[in-house]
N, C-alpha and C. Protein backbone atom coordinates (compact mmCIF):
# COMPACT_ATOMS: atom_id res chain seq x y z
N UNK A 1 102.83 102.32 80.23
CA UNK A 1 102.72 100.88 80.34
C UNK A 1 102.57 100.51 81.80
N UNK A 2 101.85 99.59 81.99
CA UNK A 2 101.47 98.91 83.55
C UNK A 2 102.07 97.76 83.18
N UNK A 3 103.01 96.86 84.50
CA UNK A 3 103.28 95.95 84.72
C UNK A 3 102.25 95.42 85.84
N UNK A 4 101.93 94.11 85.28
CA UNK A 4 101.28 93.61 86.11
C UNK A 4 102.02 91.89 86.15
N UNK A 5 102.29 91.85 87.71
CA UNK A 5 102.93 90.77 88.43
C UNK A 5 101.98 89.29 88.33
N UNK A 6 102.16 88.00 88.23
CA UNK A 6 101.10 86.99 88.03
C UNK A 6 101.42 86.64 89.67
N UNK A 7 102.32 86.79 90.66
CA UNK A 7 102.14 86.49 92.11
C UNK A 7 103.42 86.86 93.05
N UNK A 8 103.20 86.77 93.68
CA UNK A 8 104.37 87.86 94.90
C UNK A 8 105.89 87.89 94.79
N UNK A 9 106.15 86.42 94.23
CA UNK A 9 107.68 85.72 93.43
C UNK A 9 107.89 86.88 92.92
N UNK A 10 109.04 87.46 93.22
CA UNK A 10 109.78 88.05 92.65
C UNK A 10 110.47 87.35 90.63
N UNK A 11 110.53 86.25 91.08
CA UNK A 11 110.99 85.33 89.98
C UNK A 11 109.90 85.18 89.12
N UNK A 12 108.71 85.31 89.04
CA UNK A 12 107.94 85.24 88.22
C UNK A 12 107.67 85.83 87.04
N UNK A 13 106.55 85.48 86.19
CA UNK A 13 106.83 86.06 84.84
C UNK A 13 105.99 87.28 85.15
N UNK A 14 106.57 88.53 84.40
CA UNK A 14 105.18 89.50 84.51
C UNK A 14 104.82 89.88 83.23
N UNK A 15 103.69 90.65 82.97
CA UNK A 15 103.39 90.87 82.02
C UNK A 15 102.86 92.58 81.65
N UNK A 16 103.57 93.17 80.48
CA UNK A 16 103.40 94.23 80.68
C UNK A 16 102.29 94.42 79.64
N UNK A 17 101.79 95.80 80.22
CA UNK A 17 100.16 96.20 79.35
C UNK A 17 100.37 97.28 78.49
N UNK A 18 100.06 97.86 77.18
CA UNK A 18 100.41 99.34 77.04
C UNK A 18 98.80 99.92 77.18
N UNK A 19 98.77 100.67 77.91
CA UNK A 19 97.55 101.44 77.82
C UNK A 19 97.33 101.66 76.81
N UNK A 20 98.33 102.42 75.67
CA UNK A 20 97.73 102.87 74.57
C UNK A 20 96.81 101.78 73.20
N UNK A 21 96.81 100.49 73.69
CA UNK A 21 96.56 99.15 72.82
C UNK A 21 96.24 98.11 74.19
N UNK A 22 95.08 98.40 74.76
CA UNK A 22 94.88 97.25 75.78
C UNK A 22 95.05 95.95 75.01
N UNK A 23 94.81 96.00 73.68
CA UNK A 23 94.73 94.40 72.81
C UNK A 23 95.91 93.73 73.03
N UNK A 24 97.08 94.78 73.31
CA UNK A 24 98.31 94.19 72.96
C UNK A 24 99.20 93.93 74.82
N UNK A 25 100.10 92.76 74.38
CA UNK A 25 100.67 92.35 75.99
C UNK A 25 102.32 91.97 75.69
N UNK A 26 103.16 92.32 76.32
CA UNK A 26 104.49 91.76 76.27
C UNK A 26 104.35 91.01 77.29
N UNK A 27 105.30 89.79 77.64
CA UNK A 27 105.82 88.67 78.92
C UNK A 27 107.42 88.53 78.93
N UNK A 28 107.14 88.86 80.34
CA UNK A 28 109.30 89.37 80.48
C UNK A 28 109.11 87.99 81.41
N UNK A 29 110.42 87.39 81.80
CA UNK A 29 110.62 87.40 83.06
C UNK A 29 111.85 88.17 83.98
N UNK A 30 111.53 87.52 84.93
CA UNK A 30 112.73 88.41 86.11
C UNK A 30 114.32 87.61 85.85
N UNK A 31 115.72 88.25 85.56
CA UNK A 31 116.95 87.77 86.02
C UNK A 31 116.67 86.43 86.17
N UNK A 32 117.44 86.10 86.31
CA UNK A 32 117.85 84.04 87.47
C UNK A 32 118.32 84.84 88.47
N UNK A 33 118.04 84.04 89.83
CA UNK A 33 118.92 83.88 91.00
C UNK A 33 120.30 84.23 90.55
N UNK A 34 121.20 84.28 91.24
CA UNK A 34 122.33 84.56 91.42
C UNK A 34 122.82 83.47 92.55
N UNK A 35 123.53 82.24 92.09
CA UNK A 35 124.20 81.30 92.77
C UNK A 35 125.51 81.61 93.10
N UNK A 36 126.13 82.44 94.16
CA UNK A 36 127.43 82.71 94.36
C UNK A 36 128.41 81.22 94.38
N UNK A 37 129.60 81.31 93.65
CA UNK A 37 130.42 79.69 93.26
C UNK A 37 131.04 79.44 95.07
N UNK A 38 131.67 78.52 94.90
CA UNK A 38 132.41 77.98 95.86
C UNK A 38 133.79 78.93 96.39
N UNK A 39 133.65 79.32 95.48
CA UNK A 39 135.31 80.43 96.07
C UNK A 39 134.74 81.75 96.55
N UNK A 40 133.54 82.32 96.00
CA UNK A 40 132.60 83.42 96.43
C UNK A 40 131.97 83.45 98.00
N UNK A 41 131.63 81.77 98.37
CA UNK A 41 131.20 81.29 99.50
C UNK A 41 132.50 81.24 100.44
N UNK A 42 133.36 80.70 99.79
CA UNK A 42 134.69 81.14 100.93
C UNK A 42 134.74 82.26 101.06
N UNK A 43 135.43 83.10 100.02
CA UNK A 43 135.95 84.69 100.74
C UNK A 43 134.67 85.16 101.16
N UNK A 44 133.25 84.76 101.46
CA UNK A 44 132.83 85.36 101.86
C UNK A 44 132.59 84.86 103.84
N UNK A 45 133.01 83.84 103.85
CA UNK A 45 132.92 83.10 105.13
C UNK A 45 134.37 84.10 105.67
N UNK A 46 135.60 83.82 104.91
CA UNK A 46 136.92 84.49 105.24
C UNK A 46 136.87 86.00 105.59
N UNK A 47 136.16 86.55 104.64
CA UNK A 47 135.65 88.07 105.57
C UNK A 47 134.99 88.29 106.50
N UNK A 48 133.99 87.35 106.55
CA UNK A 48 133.48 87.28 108.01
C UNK A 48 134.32 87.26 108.94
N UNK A 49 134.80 86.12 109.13
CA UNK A 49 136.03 85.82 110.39
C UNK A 49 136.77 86.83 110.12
N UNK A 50 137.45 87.68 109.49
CA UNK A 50 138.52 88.23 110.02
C UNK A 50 137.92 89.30 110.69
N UNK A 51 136.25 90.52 109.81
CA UNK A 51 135.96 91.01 110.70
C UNK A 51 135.06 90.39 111.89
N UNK A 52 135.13 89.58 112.24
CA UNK A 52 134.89 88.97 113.64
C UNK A 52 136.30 89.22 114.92
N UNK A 53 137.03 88.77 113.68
CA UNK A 53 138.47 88.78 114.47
C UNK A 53 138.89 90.47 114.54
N UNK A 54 138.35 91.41 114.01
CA UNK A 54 138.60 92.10 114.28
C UNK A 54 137.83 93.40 115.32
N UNK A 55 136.36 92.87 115.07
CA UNK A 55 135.57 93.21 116.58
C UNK A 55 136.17 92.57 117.94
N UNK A 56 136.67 91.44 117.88
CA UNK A 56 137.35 90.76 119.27
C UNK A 56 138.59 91.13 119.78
N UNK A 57 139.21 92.18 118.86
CA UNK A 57 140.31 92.80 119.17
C UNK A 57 140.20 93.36 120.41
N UNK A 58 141.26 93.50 121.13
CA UNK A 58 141.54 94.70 122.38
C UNK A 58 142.59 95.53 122.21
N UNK A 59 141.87 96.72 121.72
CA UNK A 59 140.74 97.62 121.81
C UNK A 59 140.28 97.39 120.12
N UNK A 60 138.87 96.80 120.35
CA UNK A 60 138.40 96.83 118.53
C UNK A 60 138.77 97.70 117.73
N UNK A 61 138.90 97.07 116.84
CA UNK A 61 139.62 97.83 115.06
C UNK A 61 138.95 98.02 114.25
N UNK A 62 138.72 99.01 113.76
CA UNK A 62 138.16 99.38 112.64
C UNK A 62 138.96 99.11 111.12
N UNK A 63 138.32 98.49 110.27
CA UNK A 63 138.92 98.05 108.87
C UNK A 63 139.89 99.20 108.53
N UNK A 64 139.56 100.36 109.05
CA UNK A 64 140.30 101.67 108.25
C UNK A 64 141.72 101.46 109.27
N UNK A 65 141.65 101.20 110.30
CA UNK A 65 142.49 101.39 110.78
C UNK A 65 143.75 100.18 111.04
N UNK A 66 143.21 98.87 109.84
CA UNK A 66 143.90 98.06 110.53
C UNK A 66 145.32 98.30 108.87
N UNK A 67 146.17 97.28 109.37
CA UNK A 67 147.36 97.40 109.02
C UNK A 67 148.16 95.76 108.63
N UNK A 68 149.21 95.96 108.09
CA UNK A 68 149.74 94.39 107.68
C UNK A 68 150.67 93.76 109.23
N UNK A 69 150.31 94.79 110.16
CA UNK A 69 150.89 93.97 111.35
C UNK A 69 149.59 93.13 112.22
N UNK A 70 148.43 93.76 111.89
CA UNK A 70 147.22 93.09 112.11
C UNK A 70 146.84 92.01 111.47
N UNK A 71 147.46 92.03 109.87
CA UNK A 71 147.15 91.22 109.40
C UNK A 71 147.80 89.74 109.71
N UNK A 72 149.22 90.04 110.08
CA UNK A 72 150.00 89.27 110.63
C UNK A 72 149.69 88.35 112.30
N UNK A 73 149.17 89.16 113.07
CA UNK A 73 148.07 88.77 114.50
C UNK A 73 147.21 87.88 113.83
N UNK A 74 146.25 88.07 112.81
CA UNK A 74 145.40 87.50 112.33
C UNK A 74 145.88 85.99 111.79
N UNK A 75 146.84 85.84 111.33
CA UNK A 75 147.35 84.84 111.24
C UNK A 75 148.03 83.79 111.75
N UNK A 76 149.16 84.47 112.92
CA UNK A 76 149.05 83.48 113.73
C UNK A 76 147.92 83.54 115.00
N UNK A 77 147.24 84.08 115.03
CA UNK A 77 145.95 83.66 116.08
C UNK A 77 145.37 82.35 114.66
N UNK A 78 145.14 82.21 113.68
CA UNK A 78 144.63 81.06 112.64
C UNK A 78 145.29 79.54 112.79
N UNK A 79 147.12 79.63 113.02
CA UNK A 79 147.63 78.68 113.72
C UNK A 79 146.95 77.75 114.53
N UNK A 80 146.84 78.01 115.27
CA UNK A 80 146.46 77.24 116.37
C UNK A 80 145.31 76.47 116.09
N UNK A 81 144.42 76.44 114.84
CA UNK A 81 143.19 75.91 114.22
C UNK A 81 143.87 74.87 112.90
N UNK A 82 144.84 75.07 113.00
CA UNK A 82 145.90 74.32 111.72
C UNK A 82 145.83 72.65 111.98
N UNK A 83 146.31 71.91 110.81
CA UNK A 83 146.21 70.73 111.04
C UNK A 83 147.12 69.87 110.44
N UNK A 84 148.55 70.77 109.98
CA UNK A 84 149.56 70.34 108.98
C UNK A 84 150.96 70.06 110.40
N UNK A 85 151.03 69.32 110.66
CA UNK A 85 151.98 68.83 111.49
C UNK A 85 153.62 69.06 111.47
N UNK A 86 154.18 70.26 111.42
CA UNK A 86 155.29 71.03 111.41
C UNK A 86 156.04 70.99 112.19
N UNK A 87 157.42 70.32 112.08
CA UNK A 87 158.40 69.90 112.99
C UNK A 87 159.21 71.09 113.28
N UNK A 88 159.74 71.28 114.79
CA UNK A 88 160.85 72.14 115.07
C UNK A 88 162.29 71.71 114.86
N UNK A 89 162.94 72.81 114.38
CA UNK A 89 164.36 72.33 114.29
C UNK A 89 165.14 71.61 115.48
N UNK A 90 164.50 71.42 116.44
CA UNK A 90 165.44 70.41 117.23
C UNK A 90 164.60 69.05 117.64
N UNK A 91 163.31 69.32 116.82
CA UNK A 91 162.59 67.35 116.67
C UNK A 91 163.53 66.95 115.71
N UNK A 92 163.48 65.38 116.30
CA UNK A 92 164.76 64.13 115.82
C UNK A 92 163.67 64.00 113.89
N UNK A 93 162.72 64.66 113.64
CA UNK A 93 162.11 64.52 112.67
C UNK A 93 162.13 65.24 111.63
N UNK A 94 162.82 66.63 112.35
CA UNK A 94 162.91 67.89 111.33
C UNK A 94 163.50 67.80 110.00
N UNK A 95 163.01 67.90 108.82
CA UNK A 95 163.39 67.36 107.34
C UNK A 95 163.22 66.05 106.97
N UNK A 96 162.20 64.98 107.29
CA UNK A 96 162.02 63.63 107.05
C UNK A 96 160.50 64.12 106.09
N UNK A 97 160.40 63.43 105.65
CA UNK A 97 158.85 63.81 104.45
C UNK A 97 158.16 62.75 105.05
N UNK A 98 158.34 61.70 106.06
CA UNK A 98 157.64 60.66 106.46
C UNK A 98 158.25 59.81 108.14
N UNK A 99 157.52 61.00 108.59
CA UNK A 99 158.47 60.85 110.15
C UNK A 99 157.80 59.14 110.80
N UNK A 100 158.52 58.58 111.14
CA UNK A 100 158.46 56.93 111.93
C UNK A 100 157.61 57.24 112.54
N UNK A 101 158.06 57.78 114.16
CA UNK A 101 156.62 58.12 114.95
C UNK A 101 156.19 59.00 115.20
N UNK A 102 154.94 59.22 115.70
CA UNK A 102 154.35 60.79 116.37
C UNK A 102 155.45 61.58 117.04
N UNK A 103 155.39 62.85 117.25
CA UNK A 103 156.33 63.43 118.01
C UNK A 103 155.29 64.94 118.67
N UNK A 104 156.31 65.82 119.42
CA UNK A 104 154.99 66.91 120.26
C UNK A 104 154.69 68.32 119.21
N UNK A 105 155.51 67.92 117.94
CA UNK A 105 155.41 69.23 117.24
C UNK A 105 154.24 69.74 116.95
N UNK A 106 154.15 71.31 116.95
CA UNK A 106 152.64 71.52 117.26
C UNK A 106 151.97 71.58 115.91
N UNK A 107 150.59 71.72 115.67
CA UNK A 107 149.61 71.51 114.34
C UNK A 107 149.71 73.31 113.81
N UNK A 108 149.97 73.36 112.78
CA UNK A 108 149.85 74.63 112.03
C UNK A 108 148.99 74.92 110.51
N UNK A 109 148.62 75.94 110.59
CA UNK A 109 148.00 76.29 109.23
C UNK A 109 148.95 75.91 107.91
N UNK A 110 148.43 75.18 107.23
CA UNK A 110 149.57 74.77 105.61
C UNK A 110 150.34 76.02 105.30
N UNK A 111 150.83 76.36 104.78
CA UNK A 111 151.36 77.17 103.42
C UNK A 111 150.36 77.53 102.56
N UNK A 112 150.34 76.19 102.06
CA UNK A 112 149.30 76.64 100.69
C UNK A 112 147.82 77.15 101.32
N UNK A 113 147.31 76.80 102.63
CA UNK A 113 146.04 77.43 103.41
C UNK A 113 146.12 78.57 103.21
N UNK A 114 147.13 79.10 104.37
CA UNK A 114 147.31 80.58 104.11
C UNK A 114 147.44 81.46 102.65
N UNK A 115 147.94 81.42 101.85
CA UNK A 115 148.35 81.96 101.15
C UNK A 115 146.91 81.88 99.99
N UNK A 116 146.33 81.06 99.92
CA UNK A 116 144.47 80.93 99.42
C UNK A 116 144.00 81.82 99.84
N UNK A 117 143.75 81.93 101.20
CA UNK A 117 143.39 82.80 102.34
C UNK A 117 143.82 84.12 102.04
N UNK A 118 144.89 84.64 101.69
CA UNK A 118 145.13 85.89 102.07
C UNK A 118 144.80 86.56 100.25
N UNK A 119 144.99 85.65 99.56
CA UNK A 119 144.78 86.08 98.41
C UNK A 119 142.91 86.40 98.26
N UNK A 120 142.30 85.28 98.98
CA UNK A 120 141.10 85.57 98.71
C UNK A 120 140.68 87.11 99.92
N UNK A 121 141.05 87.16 100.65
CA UNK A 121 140.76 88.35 101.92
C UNK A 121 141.32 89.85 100.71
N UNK A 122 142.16 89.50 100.18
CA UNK A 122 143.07 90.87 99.20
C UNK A 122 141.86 91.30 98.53
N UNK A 123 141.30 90.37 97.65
CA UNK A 123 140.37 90.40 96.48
C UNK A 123 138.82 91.17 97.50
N UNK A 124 138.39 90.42 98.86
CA UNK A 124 137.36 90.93 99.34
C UNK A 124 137.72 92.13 99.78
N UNK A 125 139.23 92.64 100.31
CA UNK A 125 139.09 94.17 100.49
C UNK A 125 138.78 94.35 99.23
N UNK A 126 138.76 94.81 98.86
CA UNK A 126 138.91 95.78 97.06
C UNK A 126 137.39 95.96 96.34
N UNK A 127 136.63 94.05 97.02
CA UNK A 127 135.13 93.92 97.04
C UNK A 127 134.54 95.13 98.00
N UNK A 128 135.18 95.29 98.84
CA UNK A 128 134.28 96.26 100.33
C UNK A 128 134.53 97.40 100.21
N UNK A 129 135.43 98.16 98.66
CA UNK A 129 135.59 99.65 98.60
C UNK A 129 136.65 99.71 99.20
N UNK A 130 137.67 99.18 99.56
CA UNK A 130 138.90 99.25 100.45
C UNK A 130 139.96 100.16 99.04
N UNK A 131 141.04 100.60 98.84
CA UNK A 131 141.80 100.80 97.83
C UNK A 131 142.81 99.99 97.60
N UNK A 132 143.10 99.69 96.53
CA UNK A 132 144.39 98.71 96.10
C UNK A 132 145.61 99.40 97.13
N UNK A 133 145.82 100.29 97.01
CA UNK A 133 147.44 100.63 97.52
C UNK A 133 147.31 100.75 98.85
N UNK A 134 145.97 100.81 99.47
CA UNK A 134 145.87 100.33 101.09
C UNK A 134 145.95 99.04 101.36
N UNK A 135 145.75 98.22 100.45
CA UNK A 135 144.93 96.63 100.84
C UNK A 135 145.88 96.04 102.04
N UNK A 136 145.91 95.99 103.41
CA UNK A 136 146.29 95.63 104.33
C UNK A 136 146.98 94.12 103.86
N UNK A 137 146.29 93.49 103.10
CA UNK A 137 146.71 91.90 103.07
C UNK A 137 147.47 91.96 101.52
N UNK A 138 148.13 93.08 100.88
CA UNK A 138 148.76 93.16 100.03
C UNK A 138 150.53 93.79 100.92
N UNK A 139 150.15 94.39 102.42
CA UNK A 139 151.42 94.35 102.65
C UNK A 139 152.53 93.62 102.48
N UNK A 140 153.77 94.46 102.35
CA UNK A 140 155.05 93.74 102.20
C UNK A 140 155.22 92.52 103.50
N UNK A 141 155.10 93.00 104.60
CA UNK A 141 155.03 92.31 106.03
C UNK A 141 154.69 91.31 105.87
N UNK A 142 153.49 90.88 105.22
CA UNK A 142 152.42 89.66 104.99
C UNK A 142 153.00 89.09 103.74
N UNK A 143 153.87 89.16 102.71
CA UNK A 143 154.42 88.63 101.61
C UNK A 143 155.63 88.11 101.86
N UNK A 144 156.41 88.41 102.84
CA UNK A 144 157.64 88.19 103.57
C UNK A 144 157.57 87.09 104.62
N UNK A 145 156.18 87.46 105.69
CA UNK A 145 155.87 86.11 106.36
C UNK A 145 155.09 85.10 105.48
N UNK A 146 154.64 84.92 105.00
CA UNK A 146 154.21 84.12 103.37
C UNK A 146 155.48 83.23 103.34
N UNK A 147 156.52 83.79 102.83
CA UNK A 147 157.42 83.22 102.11
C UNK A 147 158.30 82.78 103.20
N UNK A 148 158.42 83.09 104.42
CA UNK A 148 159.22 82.66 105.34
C UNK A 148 158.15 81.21 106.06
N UNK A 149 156.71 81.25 106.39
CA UNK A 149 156.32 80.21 106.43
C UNK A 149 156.34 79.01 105.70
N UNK A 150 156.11 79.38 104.47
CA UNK A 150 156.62 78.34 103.23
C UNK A 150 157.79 77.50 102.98
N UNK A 151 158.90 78.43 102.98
CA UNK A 151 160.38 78.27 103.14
C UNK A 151 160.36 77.12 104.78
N UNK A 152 159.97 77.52 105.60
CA UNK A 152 160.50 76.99 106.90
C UNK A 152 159.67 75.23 107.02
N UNK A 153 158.42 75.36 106.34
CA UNK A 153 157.61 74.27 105.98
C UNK A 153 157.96 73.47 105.22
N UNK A 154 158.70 73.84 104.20
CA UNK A 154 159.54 72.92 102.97
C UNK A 154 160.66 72.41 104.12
N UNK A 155 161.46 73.16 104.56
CA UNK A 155 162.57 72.51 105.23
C UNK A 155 162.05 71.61 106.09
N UNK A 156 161.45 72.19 107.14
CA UNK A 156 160.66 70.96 108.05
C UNK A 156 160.22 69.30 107.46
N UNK A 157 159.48 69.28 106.39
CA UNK A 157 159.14 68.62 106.05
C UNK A 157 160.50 67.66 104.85
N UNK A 158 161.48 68.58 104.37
CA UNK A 158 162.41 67.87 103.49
C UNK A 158 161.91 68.00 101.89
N UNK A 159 161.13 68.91 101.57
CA UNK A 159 160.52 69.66 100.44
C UNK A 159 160.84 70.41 100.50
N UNK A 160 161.45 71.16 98.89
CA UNK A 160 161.84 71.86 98.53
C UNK A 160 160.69 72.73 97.41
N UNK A 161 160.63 73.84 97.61
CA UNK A 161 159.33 74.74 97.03
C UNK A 161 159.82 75.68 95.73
N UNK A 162 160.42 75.12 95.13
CA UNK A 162 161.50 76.20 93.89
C UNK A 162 160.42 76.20 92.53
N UNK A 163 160.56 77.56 92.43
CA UNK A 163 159.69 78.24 91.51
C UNK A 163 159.71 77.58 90.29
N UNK A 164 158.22 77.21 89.95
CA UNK A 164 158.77 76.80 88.54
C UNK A 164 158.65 77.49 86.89
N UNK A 165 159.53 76.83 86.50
CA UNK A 165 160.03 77.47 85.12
C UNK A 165 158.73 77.14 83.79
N UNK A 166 158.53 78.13 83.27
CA UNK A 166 157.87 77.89 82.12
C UNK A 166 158.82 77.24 81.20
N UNK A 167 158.25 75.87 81.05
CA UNK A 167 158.62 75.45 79.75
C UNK A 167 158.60 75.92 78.48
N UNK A 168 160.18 75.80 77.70
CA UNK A 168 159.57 76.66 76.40
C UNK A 168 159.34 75.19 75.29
N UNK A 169 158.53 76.18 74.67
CA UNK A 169 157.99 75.18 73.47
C UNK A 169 158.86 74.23 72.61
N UNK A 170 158.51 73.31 72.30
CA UNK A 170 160.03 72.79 71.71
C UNK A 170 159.82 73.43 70.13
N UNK A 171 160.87 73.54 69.48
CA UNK A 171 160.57 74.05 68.11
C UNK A 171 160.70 72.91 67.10
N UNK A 172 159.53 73.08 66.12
CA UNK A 172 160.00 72.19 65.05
C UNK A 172 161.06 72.50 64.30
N UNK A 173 161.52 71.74 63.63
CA UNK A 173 162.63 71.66 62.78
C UNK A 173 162.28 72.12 61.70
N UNK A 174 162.62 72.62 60.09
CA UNK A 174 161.65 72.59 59.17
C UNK A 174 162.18 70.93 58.80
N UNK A 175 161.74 70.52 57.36
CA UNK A 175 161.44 69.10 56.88
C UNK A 175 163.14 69.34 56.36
N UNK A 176 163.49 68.49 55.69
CA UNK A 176 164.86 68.17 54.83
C UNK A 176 165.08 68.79 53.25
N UNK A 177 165.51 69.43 52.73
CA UNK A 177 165.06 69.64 51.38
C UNK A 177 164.74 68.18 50.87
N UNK A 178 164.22 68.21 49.88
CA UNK A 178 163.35 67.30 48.95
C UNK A 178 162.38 66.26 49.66
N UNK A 179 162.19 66.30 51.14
CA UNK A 179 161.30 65.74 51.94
C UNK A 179 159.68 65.49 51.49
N UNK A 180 159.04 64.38 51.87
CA UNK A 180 157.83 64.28 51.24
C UNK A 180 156.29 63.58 52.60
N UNK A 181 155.67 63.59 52.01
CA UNK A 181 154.53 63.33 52.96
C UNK A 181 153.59 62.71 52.06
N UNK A 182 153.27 61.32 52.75
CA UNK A 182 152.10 60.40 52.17
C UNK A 182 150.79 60.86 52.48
N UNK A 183 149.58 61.04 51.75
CA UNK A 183 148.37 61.69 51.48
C UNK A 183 147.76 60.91 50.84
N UNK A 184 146.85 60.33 51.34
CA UNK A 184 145.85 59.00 50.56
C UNK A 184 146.38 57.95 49.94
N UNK A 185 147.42 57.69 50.44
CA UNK A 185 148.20 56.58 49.55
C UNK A 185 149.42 57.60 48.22
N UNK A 186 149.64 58.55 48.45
CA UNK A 186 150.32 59.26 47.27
C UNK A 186 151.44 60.10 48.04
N UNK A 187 152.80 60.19 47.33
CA UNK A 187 153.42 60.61 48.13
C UNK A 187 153.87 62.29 47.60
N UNK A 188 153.50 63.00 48.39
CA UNK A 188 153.12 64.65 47.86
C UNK A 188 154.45 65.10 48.07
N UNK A 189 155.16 66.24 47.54
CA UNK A 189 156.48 66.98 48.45
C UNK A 189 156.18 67.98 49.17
N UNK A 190 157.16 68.14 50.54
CA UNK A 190 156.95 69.00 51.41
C UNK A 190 157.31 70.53 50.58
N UNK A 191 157.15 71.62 50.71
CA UNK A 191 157.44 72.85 50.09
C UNK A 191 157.29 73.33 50.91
């Protein structure tokens, strides 16, 4: 069989020939595009930067060689690009959810930023051939400062971050013995 292309588009329809029956023709086309979603376009911007951030290292790092204390550098070097306004324990503001006036506390990465972030960077190692039980951003180090940023952000702010509970289902009751149920105007018994 010869495929023959109708123009350079990859996307186009082609049409195949069988030699053995010139009379006869199949028409395929090519796949669709491939539109990567909005979370695909992040971790893929988020891998960028970190290996950016990690060519700018002194002395540059190689992915193999980096570690959850790198990963930790990586994060607070991200600080300083933050925009969640985090009081120190000795601002007259520390634990107010709605501080009166401005004060000098410095701008930090959210909680919930980071923790998007590191979940989506986990998922792109594992994308890049990295191994699960290496994944640098699955360290303990990085799950510990996680939870200590969070924790210290709730207090700051006078929010409290407590895990929440799955609701359980409420249960029905069964009906009453001799209980009944109206059905078109007729009153049926429950059984």
């Amino acid at each position: 069989m010869d495929l023959v292309s109708q123009s350079g588009n990859p996307n186009s329809v082609s049409t195949i020939i069988n030699p053995n029956n010139p009379n006869t023709s199949s028409t395929i086309s090519s796949p669709a595009v491939y539109a990567p979603s909005r979370y695909e376009n992040q971790k893929r911007r988020d891998w960028n930067t970190f290996g950016q951030y990690l060519r700018n290292h002194r002395p540059p790092l190689s992915l193999s060689l980096c570690n959850g204390a790198h990963v930790l550098e990586f994060l607070r070097y991200l600080d300083q690009f933050g925009k969640t306004k985090v009081h120190n324990q000795t601002c007259p503001f520390f634990g107010l959810k709605n501080p009166p006036a401005p004060c000098p506390c410095p701008l930090r990465q959210a909680w919930g930023s980071l923790d998007a972030l590191i979940g989506r960077l986990r998922a792109a190692y594992e994308e890049h051939g990295g191994k699960p039980e290496a994944n640098p951003f699955g360290a303990r180090a990085v799950r510990l400062y996680l939870r200590e940023v969070r924790d210290f952000q709730a207090k700051a702010r006078g929010v409290s971050y407590e895990k929440k509970r799955k609701r359980s289902k409420p249960k029905l009751a069964p009906p009453p013995a001799g209980a009944s149920i109206e059905i078109n105007g007729l009153l049926e018994p429950l059984l």
